[in-house]
Protein backbone atom coordinates (compact mmCIF):
# COMPACT_ATOMS: atom_id res chain seq x y z
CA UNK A 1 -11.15 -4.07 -11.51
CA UNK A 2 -8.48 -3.97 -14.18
CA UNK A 3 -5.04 -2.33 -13.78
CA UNK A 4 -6.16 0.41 -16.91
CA UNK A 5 -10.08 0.95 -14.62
CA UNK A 6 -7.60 1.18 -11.96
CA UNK A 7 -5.25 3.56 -13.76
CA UNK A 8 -8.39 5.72 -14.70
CA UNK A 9 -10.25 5.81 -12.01
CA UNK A 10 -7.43 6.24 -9.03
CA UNK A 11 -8.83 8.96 -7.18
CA UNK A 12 -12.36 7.85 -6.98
CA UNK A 13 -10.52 4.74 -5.69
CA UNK A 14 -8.56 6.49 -3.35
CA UNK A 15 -11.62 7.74 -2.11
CA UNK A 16 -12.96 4.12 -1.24
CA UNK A 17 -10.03 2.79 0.45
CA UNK A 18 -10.06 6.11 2.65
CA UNK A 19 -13.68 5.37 3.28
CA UNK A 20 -12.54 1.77 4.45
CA UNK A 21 -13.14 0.01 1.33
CA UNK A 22 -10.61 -2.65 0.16
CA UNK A 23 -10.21 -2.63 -3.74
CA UNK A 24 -8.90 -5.79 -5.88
CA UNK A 25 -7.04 -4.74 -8.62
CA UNK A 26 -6.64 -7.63 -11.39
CA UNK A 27 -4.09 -8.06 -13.89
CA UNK A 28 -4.58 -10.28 -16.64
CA UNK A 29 -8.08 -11.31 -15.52
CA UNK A 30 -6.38 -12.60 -12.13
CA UNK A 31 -6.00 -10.76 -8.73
CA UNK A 32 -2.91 -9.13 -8.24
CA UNK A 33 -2.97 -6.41 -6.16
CA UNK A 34 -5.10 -4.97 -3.40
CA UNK A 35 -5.56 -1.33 -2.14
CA UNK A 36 -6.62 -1.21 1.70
CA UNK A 37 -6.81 1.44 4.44
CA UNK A 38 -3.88 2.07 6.82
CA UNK A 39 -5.69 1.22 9.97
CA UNK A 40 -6.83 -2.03 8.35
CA UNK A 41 -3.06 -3.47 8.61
CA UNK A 42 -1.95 -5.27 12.12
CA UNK A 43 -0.28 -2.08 14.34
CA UNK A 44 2.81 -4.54 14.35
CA UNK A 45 3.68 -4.01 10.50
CA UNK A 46 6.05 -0.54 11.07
CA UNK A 47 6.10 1.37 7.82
CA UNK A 48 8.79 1.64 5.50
CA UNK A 49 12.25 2.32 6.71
CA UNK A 50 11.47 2.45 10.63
CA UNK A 51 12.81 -0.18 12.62
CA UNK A 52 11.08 -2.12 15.30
């Protein structure tokens, strides 16, 4: 998918990744980006600003 499908589309997207989908999100024809679930990430990786 391409960052304006992307762009359009973002809450239908949202949807997918909160359904456990993982979306690629290509810029220029290449991969770029992805959009994943929470729960798929490690439970090591802390969130922004918390420490430990």
């Amino acid at each position: 998918m391409n960052v304006h499908q992307a762009k359009t589309h973002l809450s239908r997207l949202l949807q997918q990744v909160e359904a456990g989908e993982t979306i690629v999100i290509a810029r220029a024809g290449k991969p770029s980006e992805q959009l994943v679930p929470i729960n798929a990430h490690s439970k090591r990786i802390s969130p922004p600003g918390c420490r430990g």
